[in-house]
N, C-alpha and C. Protein backbone atom coordinates (compact mmCIF):
# COMPACT_ATOMS: atom_id res chain seq x y z
N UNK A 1 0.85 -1.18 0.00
CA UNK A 1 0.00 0.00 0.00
C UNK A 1 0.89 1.23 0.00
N UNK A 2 0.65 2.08 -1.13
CA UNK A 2 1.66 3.17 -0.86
C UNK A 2 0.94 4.59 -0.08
N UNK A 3 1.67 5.84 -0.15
CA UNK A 3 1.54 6.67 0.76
C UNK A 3 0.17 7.47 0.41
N UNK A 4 -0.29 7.96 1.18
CA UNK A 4 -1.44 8.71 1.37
C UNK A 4 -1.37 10.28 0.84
N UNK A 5 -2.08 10.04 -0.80
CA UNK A 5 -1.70 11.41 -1.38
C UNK A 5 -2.56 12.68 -0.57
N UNK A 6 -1.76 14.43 -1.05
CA UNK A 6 -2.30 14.88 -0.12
C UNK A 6 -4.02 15.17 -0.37
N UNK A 7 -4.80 15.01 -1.35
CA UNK A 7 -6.06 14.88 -2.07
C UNK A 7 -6.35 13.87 -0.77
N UNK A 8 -6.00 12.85 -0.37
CA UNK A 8 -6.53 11.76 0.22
C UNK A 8 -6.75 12.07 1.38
N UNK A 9 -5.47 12.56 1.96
CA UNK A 9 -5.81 13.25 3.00
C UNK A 9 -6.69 14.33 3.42
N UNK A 10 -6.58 15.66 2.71
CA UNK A 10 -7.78 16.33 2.41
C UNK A 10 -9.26 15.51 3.04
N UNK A 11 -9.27 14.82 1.86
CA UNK A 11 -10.58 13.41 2.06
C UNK A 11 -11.07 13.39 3.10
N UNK A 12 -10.00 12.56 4.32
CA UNK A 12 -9.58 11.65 5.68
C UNK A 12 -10.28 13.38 6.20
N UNK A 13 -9.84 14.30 6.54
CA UNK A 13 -9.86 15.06 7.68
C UNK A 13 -11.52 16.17 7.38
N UNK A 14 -11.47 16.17 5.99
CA UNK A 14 -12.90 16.21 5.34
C UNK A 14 -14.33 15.70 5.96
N UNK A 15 -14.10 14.23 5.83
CA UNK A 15 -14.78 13.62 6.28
C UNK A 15 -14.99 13.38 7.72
N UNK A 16 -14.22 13.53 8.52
CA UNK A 16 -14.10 13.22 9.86
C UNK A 16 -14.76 15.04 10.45
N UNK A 17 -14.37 15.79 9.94
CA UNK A 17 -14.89 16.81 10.42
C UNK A 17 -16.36 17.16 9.59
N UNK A 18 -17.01 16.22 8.85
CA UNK A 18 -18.80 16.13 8.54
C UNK A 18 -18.97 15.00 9.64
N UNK A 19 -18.40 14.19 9.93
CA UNK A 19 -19.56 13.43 10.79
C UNK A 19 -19.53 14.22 11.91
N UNK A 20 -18.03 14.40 13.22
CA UNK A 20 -18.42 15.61 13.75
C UNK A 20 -19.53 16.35 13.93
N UNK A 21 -19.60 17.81 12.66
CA UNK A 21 -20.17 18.54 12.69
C UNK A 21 -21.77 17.46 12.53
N UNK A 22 -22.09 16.38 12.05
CA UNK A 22 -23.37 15.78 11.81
C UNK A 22 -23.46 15.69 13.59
N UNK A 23 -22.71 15.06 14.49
CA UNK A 23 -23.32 14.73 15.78
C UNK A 23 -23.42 15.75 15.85
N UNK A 24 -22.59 16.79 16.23
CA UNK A 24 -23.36 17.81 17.15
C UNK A 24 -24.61 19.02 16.56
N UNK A 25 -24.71 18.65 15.12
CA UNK A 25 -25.87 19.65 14.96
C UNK A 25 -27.28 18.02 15.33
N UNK A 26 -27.12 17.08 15.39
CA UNK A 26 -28.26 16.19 15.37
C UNK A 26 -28.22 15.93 16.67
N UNK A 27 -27.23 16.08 17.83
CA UNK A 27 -27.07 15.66 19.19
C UNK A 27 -26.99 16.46 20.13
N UNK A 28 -26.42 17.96 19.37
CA UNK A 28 -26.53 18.92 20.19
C UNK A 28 -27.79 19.61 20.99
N UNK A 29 -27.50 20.19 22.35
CA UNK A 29 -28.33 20.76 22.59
C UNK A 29 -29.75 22.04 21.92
N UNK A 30 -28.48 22.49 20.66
CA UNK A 30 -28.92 23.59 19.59
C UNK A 30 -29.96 23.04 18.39
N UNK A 31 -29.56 21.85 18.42
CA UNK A 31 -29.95 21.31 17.48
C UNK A 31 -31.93 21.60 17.20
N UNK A 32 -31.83 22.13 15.98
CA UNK A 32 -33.34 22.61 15.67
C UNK A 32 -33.77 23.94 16.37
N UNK A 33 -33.01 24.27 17.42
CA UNK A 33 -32.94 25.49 17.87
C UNK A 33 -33.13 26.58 17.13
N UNK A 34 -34.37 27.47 16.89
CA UNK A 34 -34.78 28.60 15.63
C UNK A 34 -34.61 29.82 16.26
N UNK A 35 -34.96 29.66 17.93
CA UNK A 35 -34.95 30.93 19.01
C UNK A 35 -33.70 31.62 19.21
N UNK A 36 -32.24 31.29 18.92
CA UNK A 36 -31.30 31.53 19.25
C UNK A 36 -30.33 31.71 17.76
N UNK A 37 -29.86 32.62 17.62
CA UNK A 37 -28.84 32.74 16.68
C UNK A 37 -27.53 33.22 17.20
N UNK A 38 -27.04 31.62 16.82
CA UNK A 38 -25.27 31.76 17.42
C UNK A 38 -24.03 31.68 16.52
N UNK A 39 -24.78 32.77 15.77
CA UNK A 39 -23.58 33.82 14.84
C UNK A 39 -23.93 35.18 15.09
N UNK A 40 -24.47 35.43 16.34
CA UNK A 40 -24.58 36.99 16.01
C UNK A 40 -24.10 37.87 16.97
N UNK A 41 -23.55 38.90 16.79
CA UNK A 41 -22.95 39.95 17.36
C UNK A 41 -23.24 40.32 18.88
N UNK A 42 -24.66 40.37 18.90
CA UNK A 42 -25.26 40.87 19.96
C UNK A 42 -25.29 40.63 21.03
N UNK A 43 -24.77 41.34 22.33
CA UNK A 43 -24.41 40.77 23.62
C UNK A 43 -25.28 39.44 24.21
N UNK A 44 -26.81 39.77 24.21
CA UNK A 44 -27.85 39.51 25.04
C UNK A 44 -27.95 38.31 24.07
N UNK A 45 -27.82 38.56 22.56
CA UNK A 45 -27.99 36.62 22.05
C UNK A 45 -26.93 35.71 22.27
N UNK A 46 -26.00 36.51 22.29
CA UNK A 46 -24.78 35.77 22.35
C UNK A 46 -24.73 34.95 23.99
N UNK A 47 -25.23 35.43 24.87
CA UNK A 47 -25.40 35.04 26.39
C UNK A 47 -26.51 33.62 26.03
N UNK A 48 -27.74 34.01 25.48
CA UNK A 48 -28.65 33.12 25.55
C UNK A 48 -28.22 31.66 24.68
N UNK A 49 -27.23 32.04 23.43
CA UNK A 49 -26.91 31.14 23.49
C UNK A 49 -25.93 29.98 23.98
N UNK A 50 -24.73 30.97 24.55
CA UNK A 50 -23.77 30.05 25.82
C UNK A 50 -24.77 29.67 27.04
N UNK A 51 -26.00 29.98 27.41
CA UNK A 51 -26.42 28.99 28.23
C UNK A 51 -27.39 28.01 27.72
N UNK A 52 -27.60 28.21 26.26
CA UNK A 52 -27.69 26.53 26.41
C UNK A 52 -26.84 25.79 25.48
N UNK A 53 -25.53 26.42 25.42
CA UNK A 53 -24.56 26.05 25.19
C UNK A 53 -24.01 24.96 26.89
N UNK A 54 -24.40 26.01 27.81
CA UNK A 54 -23.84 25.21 29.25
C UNK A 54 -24.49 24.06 29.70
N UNK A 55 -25.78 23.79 28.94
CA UNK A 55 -26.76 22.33 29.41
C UNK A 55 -26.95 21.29 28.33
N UNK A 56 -25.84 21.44 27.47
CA UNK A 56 -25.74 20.76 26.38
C UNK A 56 -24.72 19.22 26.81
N UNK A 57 -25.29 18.20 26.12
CA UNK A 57 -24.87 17.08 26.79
C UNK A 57 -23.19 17.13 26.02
N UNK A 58 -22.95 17.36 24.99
CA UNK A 58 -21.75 17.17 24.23
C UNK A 58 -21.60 18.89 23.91
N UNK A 59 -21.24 19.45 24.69
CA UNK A 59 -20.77 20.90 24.93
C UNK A 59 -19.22 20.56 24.25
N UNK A 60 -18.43 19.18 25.65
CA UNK A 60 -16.75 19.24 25.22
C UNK A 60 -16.49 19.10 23.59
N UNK A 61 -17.43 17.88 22.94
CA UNK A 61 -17.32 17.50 21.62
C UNK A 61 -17.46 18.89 20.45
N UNK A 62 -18.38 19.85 20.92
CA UNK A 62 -18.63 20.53 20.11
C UNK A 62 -17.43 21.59 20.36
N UNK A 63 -16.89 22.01 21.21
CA UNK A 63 -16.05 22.77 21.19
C UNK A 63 -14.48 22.46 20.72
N UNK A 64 -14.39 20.71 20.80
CA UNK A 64 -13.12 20.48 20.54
C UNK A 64 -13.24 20.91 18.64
N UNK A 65 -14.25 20.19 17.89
CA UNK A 65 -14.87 20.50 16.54
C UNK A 65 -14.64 21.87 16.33
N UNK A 66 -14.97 22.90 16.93
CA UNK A 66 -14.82 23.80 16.61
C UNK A 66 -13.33 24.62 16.42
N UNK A 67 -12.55 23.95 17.64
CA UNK A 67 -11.39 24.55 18.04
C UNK A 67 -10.94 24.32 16.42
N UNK A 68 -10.75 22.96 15.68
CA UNK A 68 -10.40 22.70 14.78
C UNK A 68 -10.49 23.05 13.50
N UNK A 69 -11.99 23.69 13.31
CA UNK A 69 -12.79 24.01 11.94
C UNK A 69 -13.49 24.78 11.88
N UNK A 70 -14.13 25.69 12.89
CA UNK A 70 -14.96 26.89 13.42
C UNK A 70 -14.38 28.18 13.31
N UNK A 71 -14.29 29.27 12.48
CA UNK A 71 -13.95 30.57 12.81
C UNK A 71 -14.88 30.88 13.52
N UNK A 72 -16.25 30.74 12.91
CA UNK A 72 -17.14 32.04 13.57
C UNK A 72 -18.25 31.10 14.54
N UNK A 73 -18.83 31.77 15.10
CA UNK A 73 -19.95 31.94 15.98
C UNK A 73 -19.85 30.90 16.99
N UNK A 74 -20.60 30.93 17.95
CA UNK A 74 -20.39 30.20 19.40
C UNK A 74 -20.84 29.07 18.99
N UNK A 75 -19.64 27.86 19.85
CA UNK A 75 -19.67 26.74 19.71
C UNK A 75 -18.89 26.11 20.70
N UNK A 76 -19.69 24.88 21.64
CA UNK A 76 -19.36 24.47 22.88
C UNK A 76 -19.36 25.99 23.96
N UNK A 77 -19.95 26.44 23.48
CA UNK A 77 -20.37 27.60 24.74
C UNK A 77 -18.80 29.20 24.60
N UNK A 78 -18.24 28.96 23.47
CA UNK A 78 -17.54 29.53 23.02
C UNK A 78 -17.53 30.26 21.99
N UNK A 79 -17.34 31.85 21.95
CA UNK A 79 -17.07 32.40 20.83
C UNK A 79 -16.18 32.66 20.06
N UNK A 80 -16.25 33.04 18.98
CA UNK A 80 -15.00 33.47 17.94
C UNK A 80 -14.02 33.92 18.72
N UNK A 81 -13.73 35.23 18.86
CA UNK A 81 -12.83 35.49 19.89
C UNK A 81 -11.81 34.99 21.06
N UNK A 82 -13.28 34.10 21.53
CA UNK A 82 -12.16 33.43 22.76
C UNK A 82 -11.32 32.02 22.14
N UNK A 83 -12.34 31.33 21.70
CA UNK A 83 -11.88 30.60 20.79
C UNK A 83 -10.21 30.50 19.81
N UNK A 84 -10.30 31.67 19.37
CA UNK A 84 -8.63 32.53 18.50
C UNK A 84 -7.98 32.32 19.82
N UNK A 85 -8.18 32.82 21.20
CA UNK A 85 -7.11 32.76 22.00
C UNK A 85 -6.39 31.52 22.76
N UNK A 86 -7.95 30.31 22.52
CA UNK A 86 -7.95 29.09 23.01
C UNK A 86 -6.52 28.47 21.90
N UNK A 87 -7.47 28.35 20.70
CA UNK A 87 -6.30 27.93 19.62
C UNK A 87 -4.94 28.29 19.96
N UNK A 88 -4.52 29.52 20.11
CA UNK A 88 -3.41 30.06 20.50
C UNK A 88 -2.74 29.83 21.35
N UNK A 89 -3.18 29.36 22.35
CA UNK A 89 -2.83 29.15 23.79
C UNK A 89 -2.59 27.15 23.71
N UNK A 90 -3.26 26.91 22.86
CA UNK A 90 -3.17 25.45 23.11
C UNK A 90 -2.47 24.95 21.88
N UNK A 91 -1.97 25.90 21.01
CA UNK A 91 -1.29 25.47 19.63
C UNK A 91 -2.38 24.56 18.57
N UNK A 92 -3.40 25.09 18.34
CA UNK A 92 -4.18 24.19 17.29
C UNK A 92 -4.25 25.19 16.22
N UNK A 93 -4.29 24.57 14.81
CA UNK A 93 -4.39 25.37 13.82
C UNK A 93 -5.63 25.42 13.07
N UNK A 94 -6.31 26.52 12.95
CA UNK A 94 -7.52 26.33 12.49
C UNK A 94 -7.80 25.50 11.15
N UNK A 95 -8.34 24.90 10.71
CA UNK A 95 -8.26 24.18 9.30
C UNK A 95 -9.28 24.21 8.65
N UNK A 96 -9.24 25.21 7.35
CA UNK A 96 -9.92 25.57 6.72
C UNK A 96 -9.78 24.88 5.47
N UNK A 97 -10.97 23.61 5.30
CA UNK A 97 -10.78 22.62 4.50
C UNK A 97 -11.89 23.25 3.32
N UNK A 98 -12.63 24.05 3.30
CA UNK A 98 -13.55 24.70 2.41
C UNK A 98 -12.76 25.55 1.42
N UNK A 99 -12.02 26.51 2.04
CA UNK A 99 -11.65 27.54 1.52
C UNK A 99 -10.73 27.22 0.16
N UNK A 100 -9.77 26.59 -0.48
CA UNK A 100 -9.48 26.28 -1.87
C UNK A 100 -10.42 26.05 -2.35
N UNK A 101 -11.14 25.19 -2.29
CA UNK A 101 -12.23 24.51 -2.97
C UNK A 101 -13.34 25.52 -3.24
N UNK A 102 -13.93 25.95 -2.03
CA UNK A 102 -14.97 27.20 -2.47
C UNK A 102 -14.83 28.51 -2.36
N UNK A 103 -13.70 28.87 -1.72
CA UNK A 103 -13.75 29.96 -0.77
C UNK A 103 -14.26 30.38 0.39
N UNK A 104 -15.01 29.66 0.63
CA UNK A 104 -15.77 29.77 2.49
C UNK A 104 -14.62 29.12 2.77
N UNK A 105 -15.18 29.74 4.41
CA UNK A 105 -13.90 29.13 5.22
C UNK A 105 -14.42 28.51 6.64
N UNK A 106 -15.69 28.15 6.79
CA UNK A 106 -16.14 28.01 7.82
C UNK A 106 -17.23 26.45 7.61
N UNK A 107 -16.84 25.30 7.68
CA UNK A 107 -17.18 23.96 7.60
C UNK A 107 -19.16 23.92 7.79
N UNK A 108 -19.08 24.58 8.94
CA UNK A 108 -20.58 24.33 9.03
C UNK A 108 -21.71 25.19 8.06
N UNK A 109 -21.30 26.38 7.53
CA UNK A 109 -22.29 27.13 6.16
C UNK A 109 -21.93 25.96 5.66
N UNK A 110 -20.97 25.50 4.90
CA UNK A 110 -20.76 24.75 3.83
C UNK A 110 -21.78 23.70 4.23
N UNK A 111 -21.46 22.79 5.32
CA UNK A 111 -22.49 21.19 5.52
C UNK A 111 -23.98 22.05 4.93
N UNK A 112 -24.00 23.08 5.89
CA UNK A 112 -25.91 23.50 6.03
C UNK A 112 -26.17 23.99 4.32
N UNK A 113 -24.97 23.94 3.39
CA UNK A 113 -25.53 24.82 1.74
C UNK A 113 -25.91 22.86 1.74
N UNK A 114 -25.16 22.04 1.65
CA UNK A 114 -24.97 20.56 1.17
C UNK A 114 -26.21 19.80 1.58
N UNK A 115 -26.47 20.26 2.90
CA UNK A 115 -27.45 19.66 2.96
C UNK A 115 -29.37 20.17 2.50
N UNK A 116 -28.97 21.81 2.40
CA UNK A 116 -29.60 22.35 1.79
C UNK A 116 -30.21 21.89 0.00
N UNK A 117 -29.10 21.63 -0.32
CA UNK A 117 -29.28 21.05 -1.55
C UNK A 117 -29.72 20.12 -2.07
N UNK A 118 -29.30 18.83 -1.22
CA UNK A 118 -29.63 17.98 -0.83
C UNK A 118 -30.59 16.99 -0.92
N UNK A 119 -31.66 18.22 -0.14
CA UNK A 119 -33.04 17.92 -0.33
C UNK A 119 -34.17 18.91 -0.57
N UNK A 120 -33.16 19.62 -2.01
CA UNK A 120 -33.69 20.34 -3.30
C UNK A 120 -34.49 19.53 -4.34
């Protein structure tokens, strides 16, 4: 068996970060959640959604996912911001597996266009 081209790899870390992102939007506490928007700026949404970010059964899962593939919006009870400092502090590199390919850079628009389409 020879070596693992980098296309393949791509693939490998591709894929592992859709099932991921599949548990925690189908397992998460957020999940179907319409009341809360946790991409948005605003102090008072941004609160409502870190607490039920805090009673979420897979809070750790969603935040490790994110550390990895998340620029924006709160995830595991974490925002953008703190998040950049988490990465930083713990040496993880964000990996933006969208961005050649489409130019987004943020894994979960991309799943939600795919699955959007989907079931067009």
């Amino acid at each position: 068996m020879g070596a693992v081209s980098r296309k393949e790899q791509h693939e490998i870390v591709l894929i592992h970060a859709m099932q991921l992102l599949q548990r925690v939007t189908d397992q998460g506490e957020c999940a179907g959640n319409t009341t809360v928007d946790f991409f948005a700026n605003d102090e008072n949404e941004i609160r409502r959604a870190k607490l039920i970010c805090d009673r979420c059964p897979i809070q750790e899962l969603c935040l490790n996912y994110s550390l990895h593939f998340e620029r924006y919006g709160i995830w595991g009870g974490v925002k953008e911001g703190e998040r950049k400092k988490l990465r930083n502090k713990l040496g993880i590199k964000l990996i933006d597996i969208f961005s050649a390919q489409t130019g987004h850079n943020d894994l979960s628009n991309n799943f939600y266009v795919m699955q959007k389409e989907r079931t067009a």
